[in-house]
PDB file of N, CA and C in Angstrom:
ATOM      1  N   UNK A   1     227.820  40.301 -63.795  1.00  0.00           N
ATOM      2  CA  UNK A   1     228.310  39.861 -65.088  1.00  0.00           C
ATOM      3  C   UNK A   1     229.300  38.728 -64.881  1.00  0.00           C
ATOM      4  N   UNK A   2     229.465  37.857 -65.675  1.00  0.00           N
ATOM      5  CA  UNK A   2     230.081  36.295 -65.482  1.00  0.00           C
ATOM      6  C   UNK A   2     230.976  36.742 -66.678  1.00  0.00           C
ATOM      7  N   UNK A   3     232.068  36.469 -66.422  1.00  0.00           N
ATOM      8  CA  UNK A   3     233.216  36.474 -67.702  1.00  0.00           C
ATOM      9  C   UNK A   3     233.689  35.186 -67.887  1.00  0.00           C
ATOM     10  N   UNK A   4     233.629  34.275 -66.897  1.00  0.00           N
ATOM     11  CA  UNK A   4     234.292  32.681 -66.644  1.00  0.00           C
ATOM     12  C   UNK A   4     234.197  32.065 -68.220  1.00  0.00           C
ATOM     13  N   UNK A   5     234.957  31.099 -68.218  1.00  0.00           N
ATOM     14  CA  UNK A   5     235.031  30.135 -69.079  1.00  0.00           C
ATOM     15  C   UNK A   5     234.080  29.284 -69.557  1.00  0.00           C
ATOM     16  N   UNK A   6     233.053  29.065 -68.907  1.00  0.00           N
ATOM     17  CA  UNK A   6     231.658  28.509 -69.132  1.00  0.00           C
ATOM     18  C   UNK A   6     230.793  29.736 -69.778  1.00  0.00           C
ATOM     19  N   UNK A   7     230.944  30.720 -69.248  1.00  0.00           N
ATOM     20  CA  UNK A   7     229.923  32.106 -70.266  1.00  0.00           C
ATOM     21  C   UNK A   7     231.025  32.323 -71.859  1.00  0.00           C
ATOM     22  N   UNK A   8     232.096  32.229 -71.556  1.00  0.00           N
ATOM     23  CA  UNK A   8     232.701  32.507 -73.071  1.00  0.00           C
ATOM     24  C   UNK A   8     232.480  31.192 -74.014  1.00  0.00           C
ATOM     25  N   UNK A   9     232.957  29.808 -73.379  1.00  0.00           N
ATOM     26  CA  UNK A   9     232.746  28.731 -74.275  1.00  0.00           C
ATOM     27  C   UNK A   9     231.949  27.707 -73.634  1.00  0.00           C
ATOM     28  N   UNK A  10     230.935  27.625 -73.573  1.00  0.00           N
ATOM     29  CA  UNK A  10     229.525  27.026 -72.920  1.00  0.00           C
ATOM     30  C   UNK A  10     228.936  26.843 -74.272  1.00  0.00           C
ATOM     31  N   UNK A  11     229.405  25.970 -75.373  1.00  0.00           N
ATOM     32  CA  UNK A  11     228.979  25.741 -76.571  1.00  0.00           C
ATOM     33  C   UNK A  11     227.843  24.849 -76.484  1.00  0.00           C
ATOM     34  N   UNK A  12     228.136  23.604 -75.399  1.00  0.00           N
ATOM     35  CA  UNK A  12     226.830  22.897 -75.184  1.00  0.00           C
ATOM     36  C   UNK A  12     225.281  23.846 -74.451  1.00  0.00           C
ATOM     37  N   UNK A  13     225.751  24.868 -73.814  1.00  0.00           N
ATOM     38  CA  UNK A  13     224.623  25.555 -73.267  1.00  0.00           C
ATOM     39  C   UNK A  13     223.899  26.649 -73.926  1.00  0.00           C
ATOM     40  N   UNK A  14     224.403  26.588 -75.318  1.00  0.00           N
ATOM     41  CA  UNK A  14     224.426  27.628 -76.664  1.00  0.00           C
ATOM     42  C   UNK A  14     222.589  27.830 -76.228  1.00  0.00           C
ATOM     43  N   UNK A  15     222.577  29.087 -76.840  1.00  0.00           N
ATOM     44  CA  UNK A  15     221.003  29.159 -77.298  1.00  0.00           C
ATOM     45  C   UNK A  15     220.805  28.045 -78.554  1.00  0.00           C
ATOM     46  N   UNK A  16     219.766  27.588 -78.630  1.00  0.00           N
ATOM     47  CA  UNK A  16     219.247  27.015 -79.495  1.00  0.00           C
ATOM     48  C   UNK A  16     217.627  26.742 -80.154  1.00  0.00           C
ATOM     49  N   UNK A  17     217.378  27.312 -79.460  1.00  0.00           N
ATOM     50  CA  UNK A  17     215.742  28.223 -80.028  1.00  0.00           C
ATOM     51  C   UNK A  17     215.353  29.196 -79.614  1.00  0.00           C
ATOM     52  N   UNK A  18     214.630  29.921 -80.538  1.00  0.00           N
ATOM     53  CA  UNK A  18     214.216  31.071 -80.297  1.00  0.00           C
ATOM     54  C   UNK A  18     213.372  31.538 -79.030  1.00  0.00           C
ATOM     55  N   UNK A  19     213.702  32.602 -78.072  1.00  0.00           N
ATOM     56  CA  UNK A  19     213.133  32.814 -76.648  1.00  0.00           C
ATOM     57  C   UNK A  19     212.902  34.475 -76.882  1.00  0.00           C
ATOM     58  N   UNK A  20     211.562  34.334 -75.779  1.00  0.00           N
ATOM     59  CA  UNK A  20     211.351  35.602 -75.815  1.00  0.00           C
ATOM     60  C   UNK A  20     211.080  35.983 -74.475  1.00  0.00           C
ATOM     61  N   UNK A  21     211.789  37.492 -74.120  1.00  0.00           N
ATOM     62  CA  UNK A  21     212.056  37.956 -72.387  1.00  0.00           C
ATOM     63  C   UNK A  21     211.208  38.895 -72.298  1.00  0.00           C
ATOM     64  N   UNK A  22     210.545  39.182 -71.280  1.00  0.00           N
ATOM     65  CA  UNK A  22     209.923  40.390 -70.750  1.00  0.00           C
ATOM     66  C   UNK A  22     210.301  40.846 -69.458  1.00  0.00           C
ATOM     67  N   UNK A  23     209.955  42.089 -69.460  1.00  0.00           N
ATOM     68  CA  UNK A  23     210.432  43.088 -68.415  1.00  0.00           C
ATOM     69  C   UNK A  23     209.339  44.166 -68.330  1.00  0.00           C
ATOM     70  N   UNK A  24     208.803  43.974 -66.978  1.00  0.00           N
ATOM     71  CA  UNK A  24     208.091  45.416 -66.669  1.00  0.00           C
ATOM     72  C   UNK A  24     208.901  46.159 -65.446  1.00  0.00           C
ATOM     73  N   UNK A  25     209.019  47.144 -66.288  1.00  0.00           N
ATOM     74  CA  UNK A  25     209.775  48.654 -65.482  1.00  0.00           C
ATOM     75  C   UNK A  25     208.707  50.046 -65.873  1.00  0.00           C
ATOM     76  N   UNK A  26     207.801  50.118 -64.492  1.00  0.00           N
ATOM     77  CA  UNK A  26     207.270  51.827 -64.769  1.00  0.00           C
ATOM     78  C   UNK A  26     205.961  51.181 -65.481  1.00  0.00           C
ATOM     79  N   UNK A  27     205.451  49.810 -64.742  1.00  0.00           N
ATOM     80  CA  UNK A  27     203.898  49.579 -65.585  1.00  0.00           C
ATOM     81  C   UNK A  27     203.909  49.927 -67.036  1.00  0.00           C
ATOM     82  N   UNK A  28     205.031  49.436 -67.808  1.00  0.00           N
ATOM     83  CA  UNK A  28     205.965  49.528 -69.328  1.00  0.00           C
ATOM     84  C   UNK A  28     206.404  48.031 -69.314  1.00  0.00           C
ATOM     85  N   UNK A  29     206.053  47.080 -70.229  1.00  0.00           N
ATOM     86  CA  UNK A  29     206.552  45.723 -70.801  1.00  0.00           C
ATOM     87  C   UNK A  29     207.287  45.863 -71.634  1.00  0.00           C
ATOM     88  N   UNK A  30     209.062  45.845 -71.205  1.00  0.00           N
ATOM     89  CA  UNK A  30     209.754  45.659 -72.276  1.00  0.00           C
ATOM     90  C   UNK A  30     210.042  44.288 -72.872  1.00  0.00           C
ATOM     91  N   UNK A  31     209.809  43.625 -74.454  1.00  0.00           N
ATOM     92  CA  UNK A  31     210.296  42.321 -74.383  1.00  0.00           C
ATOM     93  C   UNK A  31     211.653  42.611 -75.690  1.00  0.00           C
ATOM     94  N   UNK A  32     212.167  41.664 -75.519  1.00  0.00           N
ATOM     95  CA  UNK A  32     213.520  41.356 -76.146  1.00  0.00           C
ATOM     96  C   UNK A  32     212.996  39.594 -76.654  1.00  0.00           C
ATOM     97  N   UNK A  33     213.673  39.956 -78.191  1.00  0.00           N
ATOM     98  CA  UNK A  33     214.050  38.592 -78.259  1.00  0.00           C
ATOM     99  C   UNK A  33     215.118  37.720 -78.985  1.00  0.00           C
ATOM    100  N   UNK A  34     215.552  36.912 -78.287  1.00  0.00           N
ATOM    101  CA  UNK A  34     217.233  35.756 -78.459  1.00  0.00           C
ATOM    102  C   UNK A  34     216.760  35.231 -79.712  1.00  0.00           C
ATOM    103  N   UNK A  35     217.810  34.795 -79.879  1.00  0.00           N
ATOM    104  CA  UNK A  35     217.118  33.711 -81.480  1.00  0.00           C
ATOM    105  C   UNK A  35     218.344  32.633 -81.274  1.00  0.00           C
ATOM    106  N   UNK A  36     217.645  31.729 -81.518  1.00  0.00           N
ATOM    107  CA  UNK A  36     218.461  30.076 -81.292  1.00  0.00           C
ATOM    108  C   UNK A  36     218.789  29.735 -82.693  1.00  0.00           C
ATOM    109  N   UNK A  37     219.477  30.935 -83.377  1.00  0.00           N
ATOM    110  CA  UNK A  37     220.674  30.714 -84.282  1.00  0.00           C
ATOM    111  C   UNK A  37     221.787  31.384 -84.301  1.00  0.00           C
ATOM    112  N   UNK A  38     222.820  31.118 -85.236  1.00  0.00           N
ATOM    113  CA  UNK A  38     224.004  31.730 -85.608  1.00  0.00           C
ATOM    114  C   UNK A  38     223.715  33.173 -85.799  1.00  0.00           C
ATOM    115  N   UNK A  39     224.208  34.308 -85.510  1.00  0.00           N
ATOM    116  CA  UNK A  39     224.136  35.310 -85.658  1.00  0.00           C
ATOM    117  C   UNK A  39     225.056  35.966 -86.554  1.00  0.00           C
ATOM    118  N   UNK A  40     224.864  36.573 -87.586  1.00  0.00           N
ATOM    119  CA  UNK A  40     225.932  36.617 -88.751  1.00  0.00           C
ATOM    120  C   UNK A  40     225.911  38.261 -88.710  1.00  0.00           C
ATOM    121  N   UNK A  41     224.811  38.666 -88.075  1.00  0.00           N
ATOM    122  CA  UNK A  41     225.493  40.513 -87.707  1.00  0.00           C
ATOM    123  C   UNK A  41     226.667  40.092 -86.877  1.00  0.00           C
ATOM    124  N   UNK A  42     226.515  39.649 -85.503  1.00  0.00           N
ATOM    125  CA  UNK A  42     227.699  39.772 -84.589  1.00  0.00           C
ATOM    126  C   UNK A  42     228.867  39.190 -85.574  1.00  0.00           C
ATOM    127  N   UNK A  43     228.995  38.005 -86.551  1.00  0.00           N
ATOM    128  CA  UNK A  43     230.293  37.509 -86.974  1.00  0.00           C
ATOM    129  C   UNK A  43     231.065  38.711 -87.592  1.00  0.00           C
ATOM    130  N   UNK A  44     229.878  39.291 -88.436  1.00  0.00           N
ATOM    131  CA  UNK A  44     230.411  40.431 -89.750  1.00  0.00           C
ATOM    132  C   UNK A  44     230.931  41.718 -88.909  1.00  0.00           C
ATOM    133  N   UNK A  45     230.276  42.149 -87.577  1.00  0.00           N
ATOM    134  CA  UNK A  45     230.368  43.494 -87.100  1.00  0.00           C
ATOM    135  C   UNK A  45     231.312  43.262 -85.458  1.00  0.00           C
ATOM    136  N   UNK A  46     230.785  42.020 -85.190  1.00  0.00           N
ATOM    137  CA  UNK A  46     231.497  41.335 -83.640  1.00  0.00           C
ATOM    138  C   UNK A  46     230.692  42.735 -82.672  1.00  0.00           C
ATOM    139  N   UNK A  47     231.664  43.438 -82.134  1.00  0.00           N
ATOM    140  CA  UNK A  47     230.816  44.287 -80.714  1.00  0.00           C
ATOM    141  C   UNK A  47     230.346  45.712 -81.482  1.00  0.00           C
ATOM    142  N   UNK A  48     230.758  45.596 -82.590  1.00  0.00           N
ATOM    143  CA  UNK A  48     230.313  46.415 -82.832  1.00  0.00           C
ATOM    144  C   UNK A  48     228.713  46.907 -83.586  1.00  0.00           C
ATOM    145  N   UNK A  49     228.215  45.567 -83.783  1.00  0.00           N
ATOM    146  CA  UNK A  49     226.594  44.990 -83.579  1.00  0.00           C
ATOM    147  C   UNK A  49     225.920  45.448 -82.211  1.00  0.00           C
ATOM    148  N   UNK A  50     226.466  45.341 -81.224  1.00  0.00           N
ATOM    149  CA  UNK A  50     226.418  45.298 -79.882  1.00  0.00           C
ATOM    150  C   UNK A  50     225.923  46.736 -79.534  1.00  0.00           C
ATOM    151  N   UNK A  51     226.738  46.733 -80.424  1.00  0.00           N
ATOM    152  CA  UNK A  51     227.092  48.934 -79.893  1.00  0.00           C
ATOM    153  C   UNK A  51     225.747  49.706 -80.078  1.00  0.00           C
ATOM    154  N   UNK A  52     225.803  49.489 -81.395  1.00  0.00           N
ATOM    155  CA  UNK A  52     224.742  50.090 -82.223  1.00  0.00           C
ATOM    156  C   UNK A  52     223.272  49.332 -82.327  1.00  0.00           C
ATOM    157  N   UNK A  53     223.068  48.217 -82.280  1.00  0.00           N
ATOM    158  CA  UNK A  53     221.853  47.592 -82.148  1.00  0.00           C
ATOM    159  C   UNK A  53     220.691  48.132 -81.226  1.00  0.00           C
ATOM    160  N   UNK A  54     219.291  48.191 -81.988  1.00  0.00           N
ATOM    161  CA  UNK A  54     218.606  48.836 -80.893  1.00  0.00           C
ATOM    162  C   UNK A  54     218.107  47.746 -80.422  1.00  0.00           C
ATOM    163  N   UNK A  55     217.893  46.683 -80.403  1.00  0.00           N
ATOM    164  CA  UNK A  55     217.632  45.282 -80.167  1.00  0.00           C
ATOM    165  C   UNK A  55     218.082  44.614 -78.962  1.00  0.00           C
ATOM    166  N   UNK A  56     219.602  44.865 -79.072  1.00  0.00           N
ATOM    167  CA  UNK A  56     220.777  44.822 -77.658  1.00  0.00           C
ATOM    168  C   UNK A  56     220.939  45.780 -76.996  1.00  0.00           C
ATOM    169  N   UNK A  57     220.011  46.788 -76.677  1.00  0.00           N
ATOM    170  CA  UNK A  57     220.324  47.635 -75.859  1.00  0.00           C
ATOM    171  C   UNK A  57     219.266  47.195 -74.730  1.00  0.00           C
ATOM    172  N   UNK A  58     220.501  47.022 -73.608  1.00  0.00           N
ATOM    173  CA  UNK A  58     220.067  46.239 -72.102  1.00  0.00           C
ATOM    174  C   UNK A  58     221.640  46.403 -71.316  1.00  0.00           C
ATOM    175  N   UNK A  59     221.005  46.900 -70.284  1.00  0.00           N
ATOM    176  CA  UNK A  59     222.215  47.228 -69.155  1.00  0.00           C
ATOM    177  C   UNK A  59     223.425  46.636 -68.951  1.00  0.00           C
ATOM    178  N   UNK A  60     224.930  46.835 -69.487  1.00  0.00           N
ATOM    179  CA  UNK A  60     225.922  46.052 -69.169  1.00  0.00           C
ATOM    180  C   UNK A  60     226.302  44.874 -70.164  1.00  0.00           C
ATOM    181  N   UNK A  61     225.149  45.117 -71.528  1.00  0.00           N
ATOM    182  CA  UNK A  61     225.695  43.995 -72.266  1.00  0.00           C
ATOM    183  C   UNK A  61     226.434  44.806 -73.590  1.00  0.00           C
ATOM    184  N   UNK A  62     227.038  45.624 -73.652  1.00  0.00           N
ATOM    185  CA  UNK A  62     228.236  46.045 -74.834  1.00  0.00           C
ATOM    186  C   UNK A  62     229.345  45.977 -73.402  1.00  0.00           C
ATOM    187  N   UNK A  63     229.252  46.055 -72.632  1.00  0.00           N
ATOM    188  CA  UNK A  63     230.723  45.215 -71.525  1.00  0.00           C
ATOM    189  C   UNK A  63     230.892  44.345 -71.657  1.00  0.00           C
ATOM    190  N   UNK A  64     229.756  43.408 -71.673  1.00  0.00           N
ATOM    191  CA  UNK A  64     229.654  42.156 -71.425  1.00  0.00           C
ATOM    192  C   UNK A  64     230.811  41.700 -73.222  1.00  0.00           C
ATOM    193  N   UNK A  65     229.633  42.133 -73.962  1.00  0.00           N
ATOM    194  CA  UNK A  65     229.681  41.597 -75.362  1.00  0.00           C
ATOM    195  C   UNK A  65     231.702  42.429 -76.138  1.00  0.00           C
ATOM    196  N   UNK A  66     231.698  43.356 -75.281  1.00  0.00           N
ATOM    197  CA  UNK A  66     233.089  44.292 -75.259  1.00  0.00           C
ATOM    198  C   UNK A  66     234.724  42.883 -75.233  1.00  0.00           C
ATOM    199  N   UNK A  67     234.159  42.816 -74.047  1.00  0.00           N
ATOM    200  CA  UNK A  67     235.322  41.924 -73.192  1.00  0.00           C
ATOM    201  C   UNK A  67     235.708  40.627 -73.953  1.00  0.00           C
ATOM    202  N   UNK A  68     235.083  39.829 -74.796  1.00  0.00           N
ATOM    203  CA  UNK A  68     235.635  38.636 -75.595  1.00  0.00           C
ATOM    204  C   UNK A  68     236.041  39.579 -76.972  1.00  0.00           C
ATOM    205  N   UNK A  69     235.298  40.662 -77.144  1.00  0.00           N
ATOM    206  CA  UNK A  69     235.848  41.493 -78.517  1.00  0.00           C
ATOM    207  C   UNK A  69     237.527  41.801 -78.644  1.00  0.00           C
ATOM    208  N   UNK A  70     237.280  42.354 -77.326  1.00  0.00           N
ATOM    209  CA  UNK A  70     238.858  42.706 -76.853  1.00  0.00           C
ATOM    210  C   UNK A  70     239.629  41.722 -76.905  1.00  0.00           C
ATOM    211  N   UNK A  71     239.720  40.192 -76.348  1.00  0.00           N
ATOM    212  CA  UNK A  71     240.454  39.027 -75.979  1.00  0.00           C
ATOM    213  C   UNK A  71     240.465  38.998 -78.063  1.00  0.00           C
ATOM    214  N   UNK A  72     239.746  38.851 -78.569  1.00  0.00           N
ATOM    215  CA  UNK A  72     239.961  38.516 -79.780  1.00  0.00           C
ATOM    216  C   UNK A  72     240.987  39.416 -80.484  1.00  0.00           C
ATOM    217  N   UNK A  73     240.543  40.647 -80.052  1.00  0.00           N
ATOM    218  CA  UNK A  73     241.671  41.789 -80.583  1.00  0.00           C
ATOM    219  C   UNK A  73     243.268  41.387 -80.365  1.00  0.00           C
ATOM    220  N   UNK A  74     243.527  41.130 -78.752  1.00  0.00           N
ATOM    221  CA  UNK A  74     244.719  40.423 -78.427  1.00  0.00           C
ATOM    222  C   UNK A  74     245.330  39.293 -79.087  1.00  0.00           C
ATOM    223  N   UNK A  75     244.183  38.416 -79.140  1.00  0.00           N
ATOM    224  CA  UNK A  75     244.744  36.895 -79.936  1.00  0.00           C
ATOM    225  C   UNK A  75     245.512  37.392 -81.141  1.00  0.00           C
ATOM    226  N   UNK A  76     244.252  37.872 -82.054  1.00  0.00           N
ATOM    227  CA  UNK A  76     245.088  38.393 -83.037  1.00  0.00           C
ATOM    228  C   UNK A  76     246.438  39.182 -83.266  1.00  0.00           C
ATOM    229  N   UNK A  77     246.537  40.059 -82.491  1.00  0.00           N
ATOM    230  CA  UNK A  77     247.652  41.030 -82.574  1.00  0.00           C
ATOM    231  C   UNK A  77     248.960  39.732 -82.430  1.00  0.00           C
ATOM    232  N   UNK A  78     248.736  39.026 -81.097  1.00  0.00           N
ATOM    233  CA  UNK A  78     249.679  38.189 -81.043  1.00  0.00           C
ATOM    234  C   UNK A  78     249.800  36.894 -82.321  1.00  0.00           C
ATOM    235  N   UNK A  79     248.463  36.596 -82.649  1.00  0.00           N
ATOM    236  CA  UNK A  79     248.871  35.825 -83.959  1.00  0.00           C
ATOM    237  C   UNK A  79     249.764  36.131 -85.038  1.00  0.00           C
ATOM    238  N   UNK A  80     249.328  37.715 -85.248  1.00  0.00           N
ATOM    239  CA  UNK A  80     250.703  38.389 -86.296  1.00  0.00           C
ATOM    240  C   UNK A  80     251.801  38.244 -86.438  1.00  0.00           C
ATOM    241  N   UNK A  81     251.838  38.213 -84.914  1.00  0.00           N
ATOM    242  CA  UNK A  81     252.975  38.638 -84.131  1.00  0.00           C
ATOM    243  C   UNK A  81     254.182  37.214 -84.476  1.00  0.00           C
ATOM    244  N   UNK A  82     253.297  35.857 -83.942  1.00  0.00           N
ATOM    245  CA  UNK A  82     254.008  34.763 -84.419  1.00  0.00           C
ATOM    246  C   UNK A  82     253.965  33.800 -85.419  1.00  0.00           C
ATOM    247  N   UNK A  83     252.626  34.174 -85.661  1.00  0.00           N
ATOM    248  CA  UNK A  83     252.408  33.394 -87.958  1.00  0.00           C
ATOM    249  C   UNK A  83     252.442  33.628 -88.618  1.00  0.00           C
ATOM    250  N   UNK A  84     252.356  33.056 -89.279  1.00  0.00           N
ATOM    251  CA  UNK A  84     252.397  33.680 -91.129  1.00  0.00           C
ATOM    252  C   UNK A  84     250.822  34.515 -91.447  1.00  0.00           C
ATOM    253  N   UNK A  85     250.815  35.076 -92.442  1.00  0.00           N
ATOM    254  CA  UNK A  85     249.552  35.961 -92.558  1.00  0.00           C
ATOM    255  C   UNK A  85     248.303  34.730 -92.660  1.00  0.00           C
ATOM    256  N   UNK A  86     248.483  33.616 -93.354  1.00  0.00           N
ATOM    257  CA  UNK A  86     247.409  32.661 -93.413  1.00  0.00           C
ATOM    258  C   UNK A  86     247.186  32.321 -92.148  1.00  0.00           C
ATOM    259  N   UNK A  87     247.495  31.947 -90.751  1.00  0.00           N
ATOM    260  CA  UNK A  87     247.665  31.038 -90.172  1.00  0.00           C
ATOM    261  C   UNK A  87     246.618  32.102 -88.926  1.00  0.00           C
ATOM    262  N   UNK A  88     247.146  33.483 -89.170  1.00  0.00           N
ATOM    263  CA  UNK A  88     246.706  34.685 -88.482  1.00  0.00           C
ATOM    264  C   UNK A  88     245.113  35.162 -89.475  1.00  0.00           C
ATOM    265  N   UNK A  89     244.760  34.999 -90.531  1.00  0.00           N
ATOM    266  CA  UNK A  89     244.085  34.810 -91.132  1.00  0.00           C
ATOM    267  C   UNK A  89     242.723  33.963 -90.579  1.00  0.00           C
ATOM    268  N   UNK A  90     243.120  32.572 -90.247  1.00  0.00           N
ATOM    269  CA  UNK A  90     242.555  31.223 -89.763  1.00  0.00           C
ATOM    270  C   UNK A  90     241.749  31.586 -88.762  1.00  0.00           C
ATOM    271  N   UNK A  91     242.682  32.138 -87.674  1.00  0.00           N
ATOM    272  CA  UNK A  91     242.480  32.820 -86.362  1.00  0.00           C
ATOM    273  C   UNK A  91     241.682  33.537 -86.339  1.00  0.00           C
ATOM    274  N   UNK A  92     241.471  34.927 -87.372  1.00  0.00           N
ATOM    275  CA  UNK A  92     240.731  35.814 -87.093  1.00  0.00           C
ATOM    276  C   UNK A  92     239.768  35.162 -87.358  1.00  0.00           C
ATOM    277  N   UNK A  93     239.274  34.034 -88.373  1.00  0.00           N
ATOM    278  CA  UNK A  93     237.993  34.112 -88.923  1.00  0.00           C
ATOM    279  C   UNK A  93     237.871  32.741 -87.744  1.00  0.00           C
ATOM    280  N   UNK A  94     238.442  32.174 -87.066  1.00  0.00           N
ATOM    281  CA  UNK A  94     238.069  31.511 -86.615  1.00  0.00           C
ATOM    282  C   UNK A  94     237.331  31.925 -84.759  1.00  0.00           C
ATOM    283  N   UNK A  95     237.703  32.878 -84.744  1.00  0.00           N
ATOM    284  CA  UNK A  95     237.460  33.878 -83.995  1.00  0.00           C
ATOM    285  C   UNK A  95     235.772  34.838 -83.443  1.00  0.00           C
ATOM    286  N   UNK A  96     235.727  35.010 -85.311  1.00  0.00           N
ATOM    287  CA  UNK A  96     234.741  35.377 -85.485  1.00  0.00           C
ATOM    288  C   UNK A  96     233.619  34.383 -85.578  1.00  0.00           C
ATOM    289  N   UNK A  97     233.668  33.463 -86.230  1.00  0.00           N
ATOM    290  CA  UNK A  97     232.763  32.403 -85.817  1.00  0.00           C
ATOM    291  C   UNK A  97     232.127  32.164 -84.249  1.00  0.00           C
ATOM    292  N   UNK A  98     233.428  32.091 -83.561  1.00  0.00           N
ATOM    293  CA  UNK A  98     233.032  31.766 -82.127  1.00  0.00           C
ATOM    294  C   UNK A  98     232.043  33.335 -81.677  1.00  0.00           C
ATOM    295  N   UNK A  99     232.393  34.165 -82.032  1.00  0.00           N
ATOM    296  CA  UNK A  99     232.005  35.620 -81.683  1.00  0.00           C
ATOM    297  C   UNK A  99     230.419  35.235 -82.449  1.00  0.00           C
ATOM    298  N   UNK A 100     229.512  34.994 -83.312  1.00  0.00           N
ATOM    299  CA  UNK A 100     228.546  34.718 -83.840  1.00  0.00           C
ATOM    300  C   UNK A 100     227.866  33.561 -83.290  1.00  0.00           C
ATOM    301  N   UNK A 101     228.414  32.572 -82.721  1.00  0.00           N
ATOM    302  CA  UNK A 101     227.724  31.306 -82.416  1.00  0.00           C
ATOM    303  C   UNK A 101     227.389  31.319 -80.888  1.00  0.00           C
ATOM    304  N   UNK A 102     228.567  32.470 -80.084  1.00  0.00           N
ATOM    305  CA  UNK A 102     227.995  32.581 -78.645  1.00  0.00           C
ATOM    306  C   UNK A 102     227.381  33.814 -78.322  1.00  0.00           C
ATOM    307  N   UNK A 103     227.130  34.954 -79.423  1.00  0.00           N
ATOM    308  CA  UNK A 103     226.665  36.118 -79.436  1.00  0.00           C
ATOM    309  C   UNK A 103     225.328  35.865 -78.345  1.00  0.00           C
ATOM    310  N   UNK A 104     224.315  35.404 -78.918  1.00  0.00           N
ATOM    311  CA  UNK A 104     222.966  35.086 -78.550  1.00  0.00           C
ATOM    312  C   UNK A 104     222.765  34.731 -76.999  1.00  0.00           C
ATOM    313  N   UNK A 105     224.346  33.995 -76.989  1.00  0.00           N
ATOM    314  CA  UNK A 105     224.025  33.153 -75.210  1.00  0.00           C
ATOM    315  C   UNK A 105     224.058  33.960 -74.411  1.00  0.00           C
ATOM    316  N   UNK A 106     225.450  34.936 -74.873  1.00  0.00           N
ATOM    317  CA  UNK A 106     225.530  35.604 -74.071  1.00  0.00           C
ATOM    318  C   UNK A 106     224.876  36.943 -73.870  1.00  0.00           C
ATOM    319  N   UNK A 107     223.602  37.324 -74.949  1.00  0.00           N
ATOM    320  CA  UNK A 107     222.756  38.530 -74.398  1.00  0.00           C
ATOM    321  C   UNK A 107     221.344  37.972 -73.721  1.00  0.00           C
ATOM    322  N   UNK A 108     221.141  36.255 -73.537  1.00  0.00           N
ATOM    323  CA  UNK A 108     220.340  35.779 -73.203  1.00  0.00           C
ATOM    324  C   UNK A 108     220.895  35.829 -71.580  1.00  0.00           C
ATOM    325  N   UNK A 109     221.779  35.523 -71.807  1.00  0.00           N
ATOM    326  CA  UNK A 109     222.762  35.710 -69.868  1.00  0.00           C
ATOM    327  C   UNK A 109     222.100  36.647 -69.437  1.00  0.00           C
ATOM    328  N   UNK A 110     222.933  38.142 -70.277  1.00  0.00           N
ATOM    329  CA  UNK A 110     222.335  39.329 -69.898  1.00  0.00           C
ATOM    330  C   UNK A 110     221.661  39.811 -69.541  1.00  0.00           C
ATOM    331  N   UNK A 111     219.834  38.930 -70.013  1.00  0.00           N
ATOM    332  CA  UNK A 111     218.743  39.783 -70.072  1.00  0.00           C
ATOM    333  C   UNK A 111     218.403  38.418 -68.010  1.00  0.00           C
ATOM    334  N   UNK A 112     218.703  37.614 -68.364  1.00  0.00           N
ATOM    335  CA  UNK A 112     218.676  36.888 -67.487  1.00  0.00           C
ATOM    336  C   UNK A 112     218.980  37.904 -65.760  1.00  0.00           C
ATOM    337  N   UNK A 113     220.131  38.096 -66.471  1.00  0.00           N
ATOM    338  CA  UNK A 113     220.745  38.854 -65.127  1.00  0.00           C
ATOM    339  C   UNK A 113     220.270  39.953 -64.865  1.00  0.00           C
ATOM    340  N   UNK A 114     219.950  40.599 -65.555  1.00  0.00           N
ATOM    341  CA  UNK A 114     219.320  41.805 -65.742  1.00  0.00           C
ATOM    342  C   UNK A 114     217.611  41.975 -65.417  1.00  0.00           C
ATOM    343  N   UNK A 115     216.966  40.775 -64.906  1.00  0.00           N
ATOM    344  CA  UNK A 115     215.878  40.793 -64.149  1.00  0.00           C
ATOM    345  C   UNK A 115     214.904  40.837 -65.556  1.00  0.00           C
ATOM    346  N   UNK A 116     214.820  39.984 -67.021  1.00  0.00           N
ATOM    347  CA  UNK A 116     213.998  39.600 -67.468  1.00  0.00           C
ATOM    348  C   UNK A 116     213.604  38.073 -67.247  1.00  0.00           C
ATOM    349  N   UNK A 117     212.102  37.615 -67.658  1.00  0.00           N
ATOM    350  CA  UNK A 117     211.633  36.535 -67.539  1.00  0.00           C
ATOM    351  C   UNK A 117     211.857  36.007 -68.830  1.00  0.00           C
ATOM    352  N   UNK A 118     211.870  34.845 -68.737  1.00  0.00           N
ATOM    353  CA  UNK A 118     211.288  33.882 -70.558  1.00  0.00           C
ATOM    354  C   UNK A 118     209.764  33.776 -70.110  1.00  0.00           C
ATOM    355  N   UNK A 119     209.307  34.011 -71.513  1.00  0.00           N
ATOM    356  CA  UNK A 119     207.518  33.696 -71.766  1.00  0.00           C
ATOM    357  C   UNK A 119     207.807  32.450 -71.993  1.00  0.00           C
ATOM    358  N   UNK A 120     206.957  31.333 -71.690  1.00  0.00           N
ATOM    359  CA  UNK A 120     206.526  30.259 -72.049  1.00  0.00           C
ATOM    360  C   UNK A 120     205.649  29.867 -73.261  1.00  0.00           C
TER     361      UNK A 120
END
């Protein structure tokens, strides 16, 4: 799993069309598929899309998808902490955006790492 600064904000390496992964485990084809848009479950729900999705269920990605949830949790707390409610406001939603626009990359990482192919 990659946590670096290029897997959290790798905006130029965004998904941007729709891909589809396969996996055979047990002579069984599992496929998954990314979508090369904005994801507005993850903005509205963030990891907690993650959690519950039967879609995203693949080894290590509610850690994966966990760990910027958390950093956001922090930002915020500390935004409270030193702005005004608008400014902490800004933050969260600005937050969440980023949480929706890199959702996709980063379960495309996932499936990557996780020993799926892209179909052509």
């Amino acid at each position: 799993m990659n946590f670096g600064w290029s897997e959290w904000f790798g905006f130029k390496n965004r998904v941007k069309e729709n891909m589809i992964f396969t996996k055979t485990v047990d002579g069984e084809t599992i496929t998954k598929k990314v979508y090369g848009s904005f994801n507005w479950w993850a903005l509205l729900f963030t990891w907690f899309y993650a959690l519950f999705s039967v879609r995203c269920r693949t080894p290590y990605f509610m850690i994966k998808s966990a760990v910027p949830f958390l950093a956001l949790v922090l930002v915020n707390m500390v935004a409270q902490l030193l702005f005004s409610e608008n400014v902490s406001l800004i933050i969260n939603l600005l937050g969440a955006i980023w949480y929706g626009t890199m959702f996709e990359t980063w379960f495309k990482n996932q499936l990557v790492d996780n020993g799926y192919q892209r179909e052509q």
